[in-house]
C-alpha atoms as a PDB file:
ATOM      1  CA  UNK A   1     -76.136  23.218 -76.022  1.00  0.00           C
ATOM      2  CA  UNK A   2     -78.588  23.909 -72.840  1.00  0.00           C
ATOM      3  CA  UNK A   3     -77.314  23.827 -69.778  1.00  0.00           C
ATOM      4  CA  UNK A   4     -78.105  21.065 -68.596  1.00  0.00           C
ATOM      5  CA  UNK A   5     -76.020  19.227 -71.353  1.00  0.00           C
ATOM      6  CA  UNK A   6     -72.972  21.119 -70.600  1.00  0.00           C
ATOM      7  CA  UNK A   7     -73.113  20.126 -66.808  1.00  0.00           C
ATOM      8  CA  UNK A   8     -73.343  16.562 -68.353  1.00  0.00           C
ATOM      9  CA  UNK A   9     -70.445  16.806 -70.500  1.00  0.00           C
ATOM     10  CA  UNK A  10     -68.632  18.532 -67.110  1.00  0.00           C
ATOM     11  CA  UNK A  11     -69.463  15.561 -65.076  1.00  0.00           C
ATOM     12  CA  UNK A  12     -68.269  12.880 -68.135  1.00  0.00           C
ATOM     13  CA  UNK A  13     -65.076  14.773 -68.205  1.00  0.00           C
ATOM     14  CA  UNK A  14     -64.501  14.978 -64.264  1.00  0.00           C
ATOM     15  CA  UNK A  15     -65.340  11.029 -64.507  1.00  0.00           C
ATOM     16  CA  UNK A  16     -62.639  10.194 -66.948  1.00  0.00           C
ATOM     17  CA  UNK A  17     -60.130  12.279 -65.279  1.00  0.00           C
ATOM     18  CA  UNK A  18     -60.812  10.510 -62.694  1.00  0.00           C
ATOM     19  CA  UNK A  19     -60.750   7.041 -63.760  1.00  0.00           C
ATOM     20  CA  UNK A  20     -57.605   8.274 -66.468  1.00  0.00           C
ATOM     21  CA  UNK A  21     -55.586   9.827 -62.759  1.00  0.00           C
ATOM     22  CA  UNK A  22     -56.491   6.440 -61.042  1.00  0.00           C
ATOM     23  CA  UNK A  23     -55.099   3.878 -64.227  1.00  0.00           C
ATOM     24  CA  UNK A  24     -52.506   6.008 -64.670  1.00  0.00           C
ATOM     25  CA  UNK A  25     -51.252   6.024 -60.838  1.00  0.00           C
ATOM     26  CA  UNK A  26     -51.618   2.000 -60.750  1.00  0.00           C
ATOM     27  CA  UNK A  27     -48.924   1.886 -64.213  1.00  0.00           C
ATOM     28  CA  UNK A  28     -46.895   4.207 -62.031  1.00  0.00           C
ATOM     29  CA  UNK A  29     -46.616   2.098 -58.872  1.00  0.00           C
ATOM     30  CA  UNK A  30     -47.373  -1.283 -60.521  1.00  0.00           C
ATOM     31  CA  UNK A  31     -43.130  -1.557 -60.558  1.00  0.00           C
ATOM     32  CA  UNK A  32     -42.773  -0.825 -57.359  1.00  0.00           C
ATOM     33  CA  UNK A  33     -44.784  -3.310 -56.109  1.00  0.00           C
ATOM     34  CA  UNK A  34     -43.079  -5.798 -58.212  1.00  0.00           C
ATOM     35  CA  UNK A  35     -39.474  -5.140 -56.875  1.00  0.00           C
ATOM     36  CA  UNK A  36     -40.670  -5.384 -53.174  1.00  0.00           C
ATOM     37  CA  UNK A  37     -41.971  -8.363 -53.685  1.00  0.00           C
ATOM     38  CA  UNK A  38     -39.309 -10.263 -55.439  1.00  0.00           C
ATOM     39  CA  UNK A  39     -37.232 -12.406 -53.249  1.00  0.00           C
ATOM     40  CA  UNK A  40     -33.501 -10.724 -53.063  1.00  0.00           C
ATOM     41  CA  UNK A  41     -30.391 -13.531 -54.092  1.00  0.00           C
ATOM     42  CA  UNK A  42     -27.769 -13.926 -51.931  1.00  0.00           C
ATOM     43  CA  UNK A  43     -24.346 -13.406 -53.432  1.00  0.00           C
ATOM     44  CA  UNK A  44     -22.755 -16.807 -53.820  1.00  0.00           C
ATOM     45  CA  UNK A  45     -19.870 -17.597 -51.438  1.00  0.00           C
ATOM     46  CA  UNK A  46     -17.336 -19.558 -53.146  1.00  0.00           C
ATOM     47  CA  UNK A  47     -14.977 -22.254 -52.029  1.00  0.00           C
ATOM     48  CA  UNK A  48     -12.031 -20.500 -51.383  1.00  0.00           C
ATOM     49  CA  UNK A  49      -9.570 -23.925 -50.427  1.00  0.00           C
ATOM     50  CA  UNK A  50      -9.903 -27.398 -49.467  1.00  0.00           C
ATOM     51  CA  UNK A  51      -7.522 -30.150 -47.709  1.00  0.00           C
ATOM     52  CA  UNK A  52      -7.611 -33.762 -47.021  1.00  0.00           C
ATOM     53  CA  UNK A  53      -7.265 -33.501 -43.141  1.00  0.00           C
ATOM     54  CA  UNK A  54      -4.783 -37.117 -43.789  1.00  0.00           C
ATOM     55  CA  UNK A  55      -0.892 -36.839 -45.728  1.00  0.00           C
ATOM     56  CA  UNK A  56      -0.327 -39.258 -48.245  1.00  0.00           C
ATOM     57  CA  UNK A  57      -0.962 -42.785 -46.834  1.00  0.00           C
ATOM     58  CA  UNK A  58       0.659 -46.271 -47.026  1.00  0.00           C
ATOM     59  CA  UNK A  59      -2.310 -49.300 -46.500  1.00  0.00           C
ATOM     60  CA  UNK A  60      -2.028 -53.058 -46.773  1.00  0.00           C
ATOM     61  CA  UNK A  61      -4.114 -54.819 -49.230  1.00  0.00           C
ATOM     62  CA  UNK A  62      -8.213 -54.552 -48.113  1.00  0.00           C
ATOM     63  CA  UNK A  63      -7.565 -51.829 -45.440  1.00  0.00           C
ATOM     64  CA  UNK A  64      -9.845 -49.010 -45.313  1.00  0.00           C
ATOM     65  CA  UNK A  65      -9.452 -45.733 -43.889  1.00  0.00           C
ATOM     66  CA  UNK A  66     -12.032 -42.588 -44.165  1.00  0.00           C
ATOM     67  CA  UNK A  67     -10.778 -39.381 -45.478  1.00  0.00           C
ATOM     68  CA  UNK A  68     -11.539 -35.827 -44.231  1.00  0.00           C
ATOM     69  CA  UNK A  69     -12.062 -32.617 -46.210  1.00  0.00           C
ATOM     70  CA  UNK A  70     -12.037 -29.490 -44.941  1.00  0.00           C
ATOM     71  CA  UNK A  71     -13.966 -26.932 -46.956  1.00  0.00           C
ATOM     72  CA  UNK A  72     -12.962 -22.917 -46.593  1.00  0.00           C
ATOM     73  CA  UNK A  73     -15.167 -20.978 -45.664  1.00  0.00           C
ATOM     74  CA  UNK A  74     -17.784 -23.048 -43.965  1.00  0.00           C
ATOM     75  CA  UNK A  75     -20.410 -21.216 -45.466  1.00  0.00           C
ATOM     76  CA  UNK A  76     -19.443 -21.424 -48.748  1.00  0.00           C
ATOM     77  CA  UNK A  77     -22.812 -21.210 -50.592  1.00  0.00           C
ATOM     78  CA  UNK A  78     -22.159 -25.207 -52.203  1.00  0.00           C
ATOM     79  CA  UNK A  79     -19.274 -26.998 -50.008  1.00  0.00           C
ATOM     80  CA  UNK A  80     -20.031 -30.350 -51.377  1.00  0.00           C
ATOM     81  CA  UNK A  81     -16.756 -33.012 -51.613  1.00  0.00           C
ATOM     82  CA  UNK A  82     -16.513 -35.271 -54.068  1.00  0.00           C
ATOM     83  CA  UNK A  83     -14.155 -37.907 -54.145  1.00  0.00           C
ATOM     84  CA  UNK A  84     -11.947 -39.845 -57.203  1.00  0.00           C
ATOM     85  CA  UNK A  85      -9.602 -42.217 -57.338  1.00  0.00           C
ATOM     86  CA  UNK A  86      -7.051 -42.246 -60.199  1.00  0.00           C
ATOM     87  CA  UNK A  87      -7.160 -45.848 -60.390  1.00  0.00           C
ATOM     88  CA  UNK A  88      -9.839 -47.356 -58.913  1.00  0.00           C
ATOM     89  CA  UNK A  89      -8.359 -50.939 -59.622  1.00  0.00           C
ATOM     90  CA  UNK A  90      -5.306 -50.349 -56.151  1.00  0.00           C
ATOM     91  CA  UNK A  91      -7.930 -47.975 -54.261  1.00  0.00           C
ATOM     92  CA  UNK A  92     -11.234 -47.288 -54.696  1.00  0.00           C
ATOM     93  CA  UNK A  93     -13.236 -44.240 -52.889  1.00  0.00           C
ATOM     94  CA  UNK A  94     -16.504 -44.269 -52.097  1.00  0.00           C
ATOM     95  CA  UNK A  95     -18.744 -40.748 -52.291  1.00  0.00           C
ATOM     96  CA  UNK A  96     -18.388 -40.185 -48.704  1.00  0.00           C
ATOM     97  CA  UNK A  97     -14.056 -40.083 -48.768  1.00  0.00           C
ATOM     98  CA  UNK A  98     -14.042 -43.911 -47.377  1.00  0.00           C
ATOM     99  CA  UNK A  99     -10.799 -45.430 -49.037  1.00  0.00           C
ATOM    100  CA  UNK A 100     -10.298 -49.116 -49.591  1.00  0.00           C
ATOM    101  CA  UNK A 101      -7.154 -50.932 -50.537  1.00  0.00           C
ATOM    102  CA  UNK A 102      -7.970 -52.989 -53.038  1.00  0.00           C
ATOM    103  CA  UNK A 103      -4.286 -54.522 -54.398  1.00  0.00           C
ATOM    104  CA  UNK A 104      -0.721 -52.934 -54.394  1.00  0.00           C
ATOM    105  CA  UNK A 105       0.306 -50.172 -56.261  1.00  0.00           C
ATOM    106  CA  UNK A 106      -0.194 -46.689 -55.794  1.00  0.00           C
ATOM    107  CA  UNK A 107      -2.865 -44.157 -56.729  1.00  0.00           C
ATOM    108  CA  UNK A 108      -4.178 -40.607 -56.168  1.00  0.00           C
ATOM    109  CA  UNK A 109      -7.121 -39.718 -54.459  1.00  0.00           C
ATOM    110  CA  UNK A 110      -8.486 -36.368 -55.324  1.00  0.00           C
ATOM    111  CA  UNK A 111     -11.103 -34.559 -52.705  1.00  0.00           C
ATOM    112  CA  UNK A 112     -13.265 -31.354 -55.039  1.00  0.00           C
ATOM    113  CA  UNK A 113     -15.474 -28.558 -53.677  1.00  0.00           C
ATOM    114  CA  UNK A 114     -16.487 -25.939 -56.506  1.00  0.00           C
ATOM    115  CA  UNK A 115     -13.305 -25.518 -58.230  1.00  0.00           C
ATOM    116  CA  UNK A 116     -10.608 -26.167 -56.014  1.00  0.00           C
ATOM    117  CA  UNK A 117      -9.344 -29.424 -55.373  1.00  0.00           C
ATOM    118  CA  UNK A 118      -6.625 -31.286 -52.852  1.00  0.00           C
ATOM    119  CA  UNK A 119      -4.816 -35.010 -53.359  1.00  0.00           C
ATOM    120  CA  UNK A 120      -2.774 -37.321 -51.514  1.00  0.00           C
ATOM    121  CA  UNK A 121      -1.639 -40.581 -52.707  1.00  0.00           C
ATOM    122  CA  UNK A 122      -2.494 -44.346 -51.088  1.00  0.00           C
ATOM    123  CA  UNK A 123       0.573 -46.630 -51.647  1.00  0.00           C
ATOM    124  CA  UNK A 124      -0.886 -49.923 -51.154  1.00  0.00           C
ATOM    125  CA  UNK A 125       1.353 -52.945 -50.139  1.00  0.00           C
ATOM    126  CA  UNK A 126       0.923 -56.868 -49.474  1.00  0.00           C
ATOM    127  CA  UNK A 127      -0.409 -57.909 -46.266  1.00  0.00           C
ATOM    128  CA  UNK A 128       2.048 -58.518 -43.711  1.00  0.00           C
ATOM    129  CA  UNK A 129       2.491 -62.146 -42.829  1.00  0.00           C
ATOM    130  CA  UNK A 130       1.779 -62.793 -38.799  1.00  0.00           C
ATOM    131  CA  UNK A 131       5.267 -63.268 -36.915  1.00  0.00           C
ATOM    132  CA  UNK A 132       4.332 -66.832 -35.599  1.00  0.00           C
ATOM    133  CA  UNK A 133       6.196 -68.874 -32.171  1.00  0.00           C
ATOM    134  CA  UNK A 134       8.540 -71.780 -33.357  1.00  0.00           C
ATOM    135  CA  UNK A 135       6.984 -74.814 -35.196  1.00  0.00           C
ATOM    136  CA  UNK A 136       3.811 -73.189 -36.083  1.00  0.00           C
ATOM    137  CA  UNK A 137       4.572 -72.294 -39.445  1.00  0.00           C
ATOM    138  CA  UNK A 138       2.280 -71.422 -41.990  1.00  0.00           C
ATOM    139  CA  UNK A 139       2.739 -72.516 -45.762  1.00  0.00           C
ATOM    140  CA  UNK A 140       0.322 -72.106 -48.842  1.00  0.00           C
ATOM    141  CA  UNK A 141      -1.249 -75.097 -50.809  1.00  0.00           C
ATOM    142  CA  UNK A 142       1.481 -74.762 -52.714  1.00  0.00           C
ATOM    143  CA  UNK A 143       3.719 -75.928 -49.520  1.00  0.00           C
ATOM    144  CA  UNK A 144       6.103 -72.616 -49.196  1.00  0.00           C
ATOM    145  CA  UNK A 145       6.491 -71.719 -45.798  1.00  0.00           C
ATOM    146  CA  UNK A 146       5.371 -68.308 -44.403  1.00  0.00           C
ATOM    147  CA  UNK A 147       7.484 -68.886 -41.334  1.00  0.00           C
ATOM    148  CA  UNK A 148      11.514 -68.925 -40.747  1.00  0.00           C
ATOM    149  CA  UNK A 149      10.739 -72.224 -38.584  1.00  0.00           C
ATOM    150  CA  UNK A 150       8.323 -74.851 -40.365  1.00  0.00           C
ATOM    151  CA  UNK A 151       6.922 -77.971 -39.352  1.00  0.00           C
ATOM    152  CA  UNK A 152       7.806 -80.481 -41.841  1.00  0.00           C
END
């Protein structure tokens, strides 16, 4: 081989040391770049208690009232609050804790965040009948009198 070829073979192998030094360094960081960019999670904070601010409550048929949670901690990572009713025939609950009397009996409502979970139960009774003065009874179409002192 002249010279002149073995300077070219030199050169060739410089090259692909080269080039092999330069893939070979992109493998090697390639990972690193990867786990800077991804995003880090945040460690979930879970619900750690939650109370319906109101004690068990007594309402006359087609009251409402609207019920409070209170999630521990505040920042747990999903503090949502939903609501049931165990029968939603006496008192139904809407999605945002508002409680209606709907006819008398008694049922539980049940306030959940992640997996912990408070009740109280709504005893729901008749509607009280006005106290009226003397001779202004009140009677049904059925003509019973609402009042100790009727007109007749």
């Amino acid at each position: 081989m002249s010279a002149s070829g073995v300077l070219a073979t030199t050169v060739k192998t410089s090259r692909m040391k080269r080039i092999f030094a330069i893939i070979s360094a992109a493998i090697l960081t390639l990972p690193l770049v990867w786990s800077c960019t991804e995003e880090q999670e945040t460690p979930a904070v879970k619900v750690q208690s939650i109370s319906i601010e109101q004690g068990d409550l007594t309402l006359e048929e087609g009251e409402s009232v609207n019920l409070t949670a209170i999630v521990l901690p505040e920042d747990a990572t999903d503090n949502t609050v939903s609501w049931s009713s165990s029968n939603d025939d006496i008192v139904m609950v809407s999605s945002n804790g508002k409680a209606k009397a709907m006819s008398i009996g008694g049922a539980t409502i049940t306030a959940k965040a992640g997996d912990k979970s408070d009740f109280i139960t709504i005893t729901v009774v008749a509607k009280s009948i006005p106290n009226y003065p003397k001779g202004r009874g009140v009677s049904n179409s059925h003509g019973r009198c609402y009042s100790s002192e009727c007109d007749r």
